[in-house]
N, C-alpha and C. Protein backbone atom coordinates (compact mmCIF):
# COMPACT_ATOMS: atom_id res chain seq x y z
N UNK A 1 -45.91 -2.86 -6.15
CA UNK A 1 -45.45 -2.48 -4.85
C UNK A 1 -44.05 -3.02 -4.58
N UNK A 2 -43.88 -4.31 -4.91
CA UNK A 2 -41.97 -5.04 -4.78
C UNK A 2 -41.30 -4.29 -5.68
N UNK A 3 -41.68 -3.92 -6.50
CA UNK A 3 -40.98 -2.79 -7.69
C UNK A 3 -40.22 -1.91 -6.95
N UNK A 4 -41.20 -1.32 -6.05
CA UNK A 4 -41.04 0.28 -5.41
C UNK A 4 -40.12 -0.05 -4.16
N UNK A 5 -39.91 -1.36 -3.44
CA UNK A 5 -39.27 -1.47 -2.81
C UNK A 5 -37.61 -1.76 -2.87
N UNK A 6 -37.56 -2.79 -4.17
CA UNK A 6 -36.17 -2.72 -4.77
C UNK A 6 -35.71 -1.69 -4.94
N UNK A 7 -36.10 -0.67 -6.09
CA UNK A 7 -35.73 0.51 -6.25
C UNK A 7 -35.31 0.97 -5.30
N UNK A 8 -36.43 1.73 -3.70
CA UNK A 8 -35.53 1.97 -2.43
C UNK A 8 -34.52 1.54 -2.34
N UNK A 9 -34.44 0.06 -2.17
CA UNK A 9 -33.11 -0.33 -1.39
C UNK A 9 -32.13 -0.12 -2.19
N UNK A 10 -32.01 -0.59 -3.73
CA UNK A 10 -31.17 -0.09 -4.55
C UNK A 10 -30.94 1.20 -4.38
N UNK A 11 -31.32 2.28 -4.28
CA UNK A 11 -31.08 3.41 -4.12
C UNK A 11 -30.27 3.77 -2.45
N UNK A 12 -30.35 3.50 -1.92
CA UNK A 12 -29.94 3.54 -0.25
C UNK A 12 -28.47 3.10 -0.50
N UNK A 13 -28.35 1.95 -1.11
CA UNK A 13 -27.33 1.08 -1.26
C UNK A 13 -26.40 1.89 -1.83
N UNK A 14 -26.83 2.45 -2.95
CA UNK A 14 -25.76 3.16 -4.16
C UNK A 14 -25.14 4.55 -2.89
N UNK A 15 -26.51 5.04 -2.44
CA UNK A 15 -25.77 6.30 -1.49
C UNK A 15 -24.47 6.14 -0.23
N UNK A 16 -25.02 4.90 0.23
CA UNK A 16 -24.03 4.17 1.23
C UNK A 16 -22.50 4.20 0.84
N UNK A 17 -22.70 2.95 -0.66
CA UNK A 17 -21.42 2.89 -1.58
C UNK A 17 -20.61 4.11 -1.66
N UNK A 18 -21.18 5.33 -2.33
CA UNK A 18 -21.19 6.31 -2.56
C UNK A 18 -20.48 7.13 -1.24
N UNK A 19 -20.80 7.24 -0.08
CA UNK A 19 -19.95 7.83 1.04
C UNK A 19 -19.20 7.09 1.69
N UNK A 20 -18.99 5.82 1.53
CA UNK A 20 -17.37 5.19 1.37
C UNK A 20 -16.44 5.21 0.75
N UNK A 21 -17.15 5.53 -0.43
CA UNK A 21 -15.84 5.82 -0.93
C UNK A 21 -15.30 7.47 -1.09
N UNK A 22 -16.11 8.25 -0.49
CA UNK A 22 -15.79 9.75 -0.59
C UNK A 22 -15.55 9.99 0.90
N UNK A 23 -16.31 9.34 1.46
CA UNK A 23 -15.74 9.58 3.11
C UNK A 23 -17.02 10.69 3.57
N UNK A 24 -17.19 10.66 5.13
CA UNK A 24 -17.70 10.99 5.48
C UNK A 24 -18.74 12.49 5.35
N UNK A 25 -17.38 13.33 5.15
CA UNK A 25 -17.58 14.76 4.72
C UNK A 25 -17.17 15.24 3.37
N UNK A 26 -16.89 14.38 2.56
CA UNK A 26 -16.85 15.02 1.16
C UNK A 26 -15.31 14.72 0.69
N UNK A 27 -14.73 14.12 1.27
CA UNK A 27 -13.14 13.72 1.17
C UNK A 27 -12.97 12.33 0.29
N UNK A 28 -11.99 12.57 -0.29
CA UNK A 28 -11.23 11.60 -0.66
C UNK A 28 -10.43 10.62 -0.33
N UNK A 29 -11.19 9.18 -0.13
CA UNK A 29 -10.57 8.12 0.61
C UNK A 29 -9.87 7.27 -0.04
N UNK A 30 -8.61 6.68 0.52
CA UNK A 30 -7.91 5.92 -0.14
C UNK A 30 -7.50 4.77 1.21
N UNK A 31 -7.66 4.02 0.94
CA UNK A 31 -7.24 2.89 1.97
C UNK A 31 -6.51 1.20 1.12
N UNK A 32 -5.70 0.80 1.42
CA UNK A 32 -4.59 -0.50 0.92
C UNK A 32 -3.94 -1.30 2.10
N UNK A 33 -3.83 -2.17 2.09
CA UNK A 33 -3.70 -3.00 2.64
C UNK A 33 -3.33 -4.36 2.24
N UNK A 34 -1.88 -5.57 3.00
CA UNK A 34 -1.50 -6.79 2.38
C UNK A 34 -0.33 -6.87 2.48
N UNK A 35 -0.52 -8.36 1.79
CA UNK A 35 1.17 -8.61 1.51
C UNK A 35 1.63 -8.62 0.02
N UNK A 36 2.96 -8.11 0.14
CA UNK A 36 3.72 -7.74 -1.46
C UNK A 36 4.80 -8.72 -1.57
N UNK A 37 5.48 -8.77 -2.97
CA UNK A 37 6.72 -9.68 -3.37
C UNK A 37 7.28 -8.48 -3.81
N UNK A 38 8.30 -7.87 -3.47
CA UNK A 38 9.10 -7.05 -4.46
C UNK A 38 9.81 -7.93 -5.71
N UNK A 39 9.43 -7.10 -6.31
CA UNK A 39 9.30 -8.01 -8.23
C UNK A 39 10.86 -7.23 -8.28
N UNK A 40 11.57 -5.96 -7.81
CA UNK A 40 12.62 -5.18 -8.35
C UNK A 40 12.67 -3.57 -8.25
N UNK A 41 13.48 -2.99 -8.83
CA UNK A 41 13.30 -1.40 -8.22
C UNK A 41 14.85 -1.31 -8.31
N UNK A 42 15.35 -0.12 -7.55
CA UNK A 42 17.06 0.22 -7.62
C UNK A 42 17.12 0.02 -6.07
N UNK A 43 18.06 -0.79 -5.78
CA UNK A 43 18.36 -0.92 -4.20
C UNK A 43 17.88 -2.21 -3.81
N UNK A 44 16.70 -2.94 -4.74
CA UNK A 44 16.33 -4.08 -4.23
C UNK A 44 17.02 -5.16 -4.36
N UNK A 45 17.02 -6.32 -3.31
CA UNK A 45 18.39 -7.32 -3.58
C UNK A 45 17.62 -7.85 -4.68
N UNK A 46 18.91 -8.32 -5.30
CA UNK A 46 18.67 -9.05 -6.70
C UNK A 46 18.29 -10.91 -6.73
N UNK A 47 18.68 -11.50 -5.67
CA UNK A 47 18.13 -12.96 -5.27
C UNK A 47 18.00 -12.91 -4.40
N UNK A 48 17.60 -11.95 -3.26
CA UNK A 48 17.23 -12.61 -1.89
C UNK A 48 15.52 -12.12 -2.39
N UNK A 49 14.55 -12.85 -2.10
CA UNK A 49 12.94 -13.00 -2.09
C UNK A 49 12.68 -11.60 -1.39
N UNK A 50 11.71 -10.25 -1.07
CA UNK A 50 11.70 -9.64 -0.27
C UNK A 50 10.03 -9.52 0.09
N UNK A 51 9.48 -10.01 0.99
CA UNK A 51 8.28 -9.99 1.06
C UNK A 51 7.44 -9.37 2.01
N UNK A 52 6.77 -8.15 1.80
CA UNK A 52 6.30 -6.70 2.41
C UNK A 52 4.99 -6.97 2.78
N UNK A 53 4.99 -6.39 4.34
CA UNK A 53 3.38 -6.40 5.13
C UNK A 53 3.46 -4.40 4.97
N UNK A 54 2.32 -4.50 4.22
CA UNK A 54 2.10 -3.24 3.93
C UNK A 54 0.74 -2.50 4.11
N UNK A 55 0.24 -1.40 4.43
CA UNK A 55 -0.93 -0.91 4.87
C UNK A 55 -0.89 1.03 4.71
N UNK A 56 -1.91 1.26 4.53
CA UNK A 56 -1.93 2.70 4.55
C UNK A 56 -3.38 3.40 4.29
N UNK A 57 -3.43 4.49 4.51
CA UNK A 57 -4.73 4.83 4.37
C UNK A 57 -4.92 6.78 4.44
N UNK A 58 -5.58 7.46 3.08
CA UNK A 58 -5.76 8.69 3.07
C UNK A 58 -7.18 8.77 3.41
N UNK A 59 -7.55 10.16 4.46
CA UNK A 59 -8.85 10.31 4.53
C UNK A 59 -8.94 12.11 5.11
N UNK A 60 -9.64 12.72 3.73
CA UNK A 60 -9.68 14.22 5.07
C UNK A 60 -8.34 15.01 5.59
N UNK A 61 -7.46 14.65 4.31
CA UNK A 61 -6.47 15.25 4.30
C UNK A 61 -5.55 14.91 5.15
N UNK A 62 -5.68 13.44 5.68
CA UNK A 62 -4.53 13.09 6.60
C UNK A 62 -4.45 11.27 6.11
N UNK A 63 -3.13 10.96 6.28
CA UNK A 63 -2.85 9.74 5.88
C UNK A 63 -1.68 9.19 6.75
N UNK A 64 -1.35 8.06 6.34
CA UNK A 64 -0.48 7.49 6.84
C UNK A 64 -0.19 5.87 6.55
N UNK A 65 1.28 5.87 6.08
CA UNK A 65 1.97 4.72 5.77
C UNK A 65 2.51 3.58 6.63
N UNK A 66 2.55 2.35 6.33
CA UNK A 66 3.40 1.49 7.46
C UNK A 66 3.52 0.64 6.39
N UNK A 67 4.97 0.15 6.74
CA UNK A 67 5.89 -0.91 5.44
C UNK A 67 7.03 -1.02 6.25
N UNK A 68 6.54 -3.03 6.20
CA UNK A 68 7.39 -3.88 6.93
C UNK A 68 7.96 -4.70 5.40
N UNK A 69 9.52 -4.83 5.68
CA UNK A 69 9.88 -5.39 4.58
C UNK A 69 10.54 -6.72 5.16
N UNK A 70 10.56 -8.04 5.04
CA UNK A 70 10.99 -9.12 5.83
C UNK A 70 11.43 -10.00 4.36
N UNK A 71 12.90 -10.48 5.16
CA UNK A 71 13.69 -11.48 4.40
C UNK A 71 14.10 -12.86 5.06
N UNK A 72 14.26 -13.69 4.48
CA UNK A 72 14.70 -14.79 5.13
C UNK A 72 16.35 -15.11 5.99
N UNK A 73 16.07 -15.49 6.80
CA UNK A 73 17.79 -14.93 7.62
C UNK A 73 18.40 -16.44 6.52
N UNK A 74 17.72 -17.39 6.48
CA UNK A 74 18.36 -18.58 5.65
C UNK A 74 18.75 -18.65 4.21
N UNK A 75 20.18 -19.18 4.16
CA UNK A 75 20.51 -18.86 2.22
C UNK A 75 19.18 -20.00 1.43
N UNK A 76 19.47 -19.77 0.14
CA UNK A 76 18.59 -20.01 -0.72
C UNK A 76 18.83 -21.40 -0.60
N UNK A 77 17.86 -22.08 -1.02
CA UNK A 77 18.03 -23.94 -0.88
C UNK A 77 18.30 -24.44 0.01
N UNK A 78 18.64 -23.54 1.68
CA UNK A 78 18.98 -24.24 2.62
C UNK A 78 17.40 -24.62 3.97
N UNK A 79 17.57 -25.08 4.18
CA UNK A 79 16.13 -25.19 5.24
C UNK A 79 15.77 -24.10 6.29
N UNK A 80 14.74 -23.56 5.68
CA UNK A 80 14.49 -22.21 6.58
C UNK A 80 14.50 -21.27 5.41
N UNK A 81 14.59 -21.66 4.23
CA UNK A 81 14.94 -20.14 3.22
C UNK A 81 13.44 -19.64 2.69
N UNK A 82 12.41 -20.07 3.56
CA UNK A 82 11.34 -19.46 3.03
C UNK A 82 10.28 -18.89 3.77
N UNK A 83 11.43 -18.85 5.38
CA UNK A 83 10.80 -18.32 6.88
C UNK A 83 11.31 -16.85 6.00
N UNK A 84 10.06 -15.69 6.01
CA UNK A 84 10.47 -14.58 6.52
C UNK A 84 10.61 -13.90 7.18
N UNK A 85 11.64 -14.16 8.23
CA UNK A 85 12.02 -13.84 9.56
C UNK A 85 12.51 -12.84 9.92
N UNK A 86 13.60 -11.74 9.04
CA UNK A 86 14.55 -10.71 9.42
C UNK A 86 14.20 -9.47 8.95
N UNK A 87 13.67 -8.55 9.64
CA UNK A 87 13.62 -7.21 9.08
C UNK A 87 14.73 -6.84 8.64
N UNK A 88 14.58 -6.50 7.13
CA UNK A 88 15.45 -5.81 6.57
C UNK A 88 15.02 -4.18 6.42
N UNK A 89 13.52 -3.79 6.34
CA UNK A 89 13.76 -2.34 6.23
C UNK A 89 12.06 -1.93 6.65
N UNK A 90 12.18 -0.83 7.49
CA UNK A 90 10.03 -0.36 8.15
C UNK A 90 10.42 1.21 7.64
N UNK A 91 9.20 1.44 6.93
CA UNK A 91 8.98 2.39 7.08
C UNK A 91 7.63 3.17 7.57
N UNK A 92 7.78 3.88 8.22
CA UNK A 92 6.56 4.60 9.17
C UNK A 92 6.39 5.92 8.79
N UNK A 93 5.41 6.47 8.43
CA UNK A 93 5.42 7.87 7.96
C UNK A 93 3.83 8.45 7.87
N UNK A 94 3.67 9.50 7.92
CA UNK A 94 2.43 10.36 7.14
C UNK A 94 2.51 10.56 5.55
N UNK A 95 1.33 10.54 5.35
CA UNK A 95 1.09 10.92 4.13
C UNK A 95 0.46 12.49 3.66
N UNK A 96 1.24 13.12 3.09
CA UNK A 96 0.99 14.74 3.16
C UNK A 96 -0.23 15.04 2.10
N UNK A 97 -0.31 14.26 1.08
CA UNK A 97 -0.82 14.82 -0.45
C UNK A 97 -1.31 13.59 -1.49
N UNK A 98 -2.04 13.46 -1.54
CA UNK A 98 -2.47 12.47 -2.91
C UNK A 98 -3.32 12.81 -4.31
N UNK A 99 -2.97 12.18 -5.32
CA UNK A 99 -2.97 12.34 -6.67
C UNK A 99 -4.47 11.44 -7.32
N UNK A 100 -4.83 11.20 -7.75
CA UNK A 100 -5.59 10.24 -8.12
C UNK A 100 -6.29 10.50 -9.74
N UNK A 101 -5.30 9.44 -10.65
CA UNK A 101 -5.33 9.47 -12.39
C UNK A 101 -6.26 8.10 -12.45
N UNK A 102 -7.02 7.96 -12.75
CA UNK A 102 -7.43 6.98 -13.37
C UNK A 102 -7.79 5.31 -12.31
N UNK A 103 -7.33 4.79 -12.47
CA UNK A 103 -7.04 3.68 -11.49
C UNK A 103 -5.59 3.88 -10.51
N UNK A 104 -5.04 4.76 -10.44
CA UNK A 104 -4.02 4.75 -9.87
C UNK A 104 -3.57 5.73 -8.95
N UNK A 105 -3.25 5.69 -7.40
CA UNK A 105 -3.02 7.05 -6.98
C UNK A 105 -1.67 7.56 -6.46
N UNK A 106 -1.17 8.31 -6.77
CA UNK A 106 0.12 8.75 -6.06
C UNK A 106 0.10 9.32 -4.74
N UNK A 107 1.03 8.37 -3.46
CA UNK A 107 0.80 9.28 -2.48
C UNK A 107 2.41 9.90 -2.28
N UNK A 108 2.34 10.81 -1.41
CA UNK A 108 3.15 11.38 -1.17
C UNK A 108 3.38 11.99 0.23
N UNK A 109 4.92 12.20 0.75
CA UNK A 109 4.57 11.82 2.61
C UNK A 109 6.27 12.11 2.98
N UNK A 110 6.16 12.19 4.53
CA UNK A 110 7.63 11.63 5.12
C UNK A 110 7.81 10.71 5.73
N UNK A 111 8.51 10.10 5.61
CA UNK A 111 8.68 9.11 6.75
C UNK A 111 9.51 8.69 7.48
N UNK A 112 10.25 7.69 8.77
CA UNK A 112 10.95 7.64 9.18
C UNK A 112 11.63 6.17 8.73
N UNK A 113 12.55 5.89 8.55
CA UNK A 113 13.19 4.61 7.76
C UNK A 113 14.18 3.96 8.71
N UNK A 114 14.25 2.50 9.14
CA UNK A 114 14.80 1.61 9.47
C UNK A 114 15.56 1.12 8.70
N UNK A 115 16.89 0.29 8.61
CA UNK A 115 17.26 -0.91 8.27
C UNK A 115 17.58 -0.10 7.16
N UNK A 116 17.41 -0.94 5.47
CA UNK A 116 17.62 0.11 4.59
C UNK A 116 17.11 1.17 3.81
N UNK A 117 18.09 2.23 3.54
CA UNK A 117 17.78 3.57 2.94
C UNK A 117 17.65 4.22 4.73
N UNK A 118 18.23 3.81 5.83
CA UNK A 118 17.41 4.39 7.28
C UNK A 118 18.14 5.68 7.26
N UNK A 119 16.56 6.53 8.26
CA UNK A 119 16.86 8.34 7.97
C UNK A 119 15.48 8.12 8.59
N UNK A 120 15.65 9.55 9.21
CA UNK A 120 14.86 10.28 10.27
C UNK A 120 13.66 11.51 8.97
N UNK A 121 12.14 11.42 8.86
CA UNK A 121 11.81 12.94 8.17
C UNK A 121 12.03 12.77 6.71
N UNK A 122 12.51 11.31 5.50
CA UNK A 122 12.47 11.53 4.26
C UNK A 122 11.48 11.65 3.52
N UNK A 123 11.86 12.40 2.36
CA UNK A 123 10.41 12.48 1.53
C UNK A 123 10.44 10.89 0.87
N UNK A 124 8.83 10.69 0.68
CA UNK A 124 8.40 9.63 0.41
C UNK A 124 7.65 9.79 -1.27
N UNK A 125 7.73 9.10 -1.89
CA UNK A 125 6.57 8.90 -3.31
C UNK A 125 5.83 7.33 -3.29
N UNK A 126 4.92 6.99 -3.33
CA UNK A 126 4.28 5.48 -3.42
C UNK A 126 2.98 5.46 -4.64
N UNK A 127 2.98 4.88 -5.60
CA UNK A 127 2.18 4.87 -6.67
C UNK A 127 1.37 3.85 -5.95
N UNK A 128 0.19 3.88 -6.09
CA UNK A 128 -0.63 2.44 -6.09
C UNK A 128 -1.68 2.16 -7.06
N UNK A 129 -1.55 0.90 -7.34
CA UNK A 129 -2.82 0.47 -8.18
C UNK A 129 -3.92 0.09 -7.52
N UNK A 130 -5.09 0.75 -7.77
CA UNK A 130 -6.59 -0.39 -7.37
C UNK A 130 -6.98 -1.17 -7.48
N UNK A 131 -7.27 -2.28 -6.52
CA UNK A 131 -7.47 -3.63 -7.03
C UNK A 131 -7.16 -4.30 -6.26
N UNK A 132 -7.19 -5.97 -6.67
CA UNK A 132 -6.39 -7.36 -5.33
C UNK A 132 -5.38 -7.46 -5.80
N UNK A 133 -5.20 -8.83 -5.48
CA UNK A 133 -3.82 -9.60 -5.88
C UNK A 133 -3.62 -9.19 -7.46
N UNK A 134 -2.17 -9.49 -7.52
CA UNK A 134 -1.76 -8.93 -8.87
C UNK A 134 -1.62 -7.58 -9.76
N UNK A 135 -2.11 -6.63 -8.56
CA UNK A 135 -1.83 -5.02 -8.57
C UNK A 135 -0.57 -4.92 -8.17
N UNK A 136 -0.06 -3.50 -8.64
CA UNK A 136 1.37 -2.68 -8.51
C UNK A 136 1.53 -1.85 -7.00
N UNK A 137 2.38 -1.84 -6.56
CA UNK A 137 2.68 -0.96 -5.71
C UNK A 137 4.29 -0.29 -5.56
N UNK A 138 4.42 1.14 -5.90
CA UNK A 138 5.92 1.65 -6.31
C UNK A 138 6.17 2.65 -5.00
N UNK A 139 7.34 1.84 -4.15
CA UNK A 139 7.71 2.80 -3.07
C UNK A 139 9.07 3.29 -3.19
N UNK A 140 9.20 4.58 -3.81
CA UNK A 140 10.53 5.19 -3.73
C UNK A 140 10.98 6.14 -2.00
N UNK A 141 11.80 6.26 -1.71
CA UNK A 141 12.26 6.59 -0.58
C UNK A 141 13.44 6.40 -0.60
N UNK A 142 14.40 7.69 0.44
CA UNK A 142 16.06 7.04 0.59
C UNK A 142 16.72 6.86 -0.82
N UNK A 143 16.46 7.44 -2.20
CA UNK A 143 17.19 7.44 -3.12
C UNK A 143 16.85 5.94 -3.63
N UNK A 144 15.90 5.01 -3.23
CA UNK A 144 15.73 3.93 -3.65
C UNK A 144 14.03 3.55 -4.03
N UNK A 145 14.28 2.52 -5.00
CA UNK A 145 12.60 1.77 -5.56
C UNK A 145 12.14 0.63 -4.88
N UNK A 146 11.20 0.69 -5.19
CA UNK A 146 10.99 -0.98 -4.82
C UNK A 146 9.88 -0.88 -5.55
N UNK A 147 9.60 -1.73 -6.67
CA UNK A 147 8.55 -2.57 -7.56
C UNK A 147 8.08 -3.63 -6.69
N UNK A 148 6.53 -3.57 -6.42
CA UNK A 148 6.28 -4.46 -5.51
C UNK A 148 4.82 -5.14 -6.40
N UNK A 149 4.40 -6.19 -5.82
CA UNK A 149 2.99 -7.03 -6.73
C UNK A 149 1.95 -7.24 -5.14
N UNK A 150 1.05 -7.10 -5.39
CA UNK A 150 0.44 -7.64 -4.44
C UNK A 150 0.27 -9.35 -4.57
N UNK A 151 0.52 -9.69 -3.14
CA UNK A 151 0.28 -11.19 -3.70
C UNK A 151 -1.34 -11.37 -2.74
N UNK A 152 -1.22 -10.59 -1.92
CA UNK A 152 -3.17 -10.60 -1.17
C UNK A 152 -3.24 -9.62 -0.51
N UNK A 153 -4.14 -9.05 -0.52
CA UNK A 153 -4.99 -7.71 -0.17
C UNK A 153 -5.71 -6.70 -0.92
N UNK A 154 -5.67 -5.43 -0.63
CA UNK A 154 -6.98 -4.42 -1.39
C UNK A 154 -6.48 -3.35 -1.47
N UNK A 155 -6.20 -2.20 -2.70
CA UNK A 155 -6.57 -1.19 -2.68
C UNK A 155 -7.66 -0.58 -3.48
N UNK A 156 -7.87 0.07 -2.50
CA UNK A 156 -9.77 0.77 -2.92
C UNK A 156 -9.53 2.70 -2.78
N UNK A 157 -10.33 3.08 -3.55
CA UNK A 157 -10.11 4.53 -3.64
C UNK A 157 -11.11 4.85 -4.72
């Protein structure tokens, strides 16, 4: 009879799992979230630290991006050089379309850009890896990259 009851719950469980990660009605969910180190990219400063509060989420054919990029207003070695205090660049956007190879999904979107690469409506590309800390995240926009690492948070898909 405890046999027959594991089984249930095991089974309930897997279905649960199972429409989280497909979403409610049969969709494809993608949700990320955290903070990043930009490791490099074209456009990224080459010694200033750049460290990204980042979040986004596809569901049901609608998505949407938010990427805060913050630098330290203080030079390197001086006191304060490890407050990240100064927006250097947000981007805010929808996400139109996503890809999904393997562990990895491509989204794709417009968005509106602050600070640098800033523009009203650009097309967006963002690769992400699945996973925690120590996953990839690639945000091109504005003719520019950014190679980013997670240093804490989740993407799940």
């Amino acid at each position: 009879m405890h046999h027959k009851q594991v089984i249930a719950a095991c089974s309930i469980l897997c279905v649960l799992t199972v429409a989280l990660v497909w979403g409610e009605e049969g969709g494809t969910r993608i949700q990320g979230g955290g903070s990043t180190l930009v490791t490099g990219g074209t456009g990224a400063p080459t010694f200033t630290p750049v460290i990204t509060k980042l979040g986004f989420y596809w569901r049901d054919g609608q998505g949407h991006l938010e990427c805060l990029a913050l630098a330290s207003s203080a030079a390197a070695e001086s006191p304060g050089s490890g407050n990240f205090d100064t927006n250097v660049m947000y981007v805010t956007g929808e996400i139109t379309a996503v890809e999904i190879h393997g562990a990895t999904a491509t989204l794709h979107g417009v968005a509106d850009v602050t600070g640098l690469g800033a523009g009203l409506n650009l097309p967006f590309t963002a690769i992400a890896e699945r996973g925690g800390p120590g996953t990839r995240f690639v945000l091109t926009i504005s003719g520019l990259t950014f190679d980013e690492i997670f240093l804490e948070g989740h993407v799940a898909f």
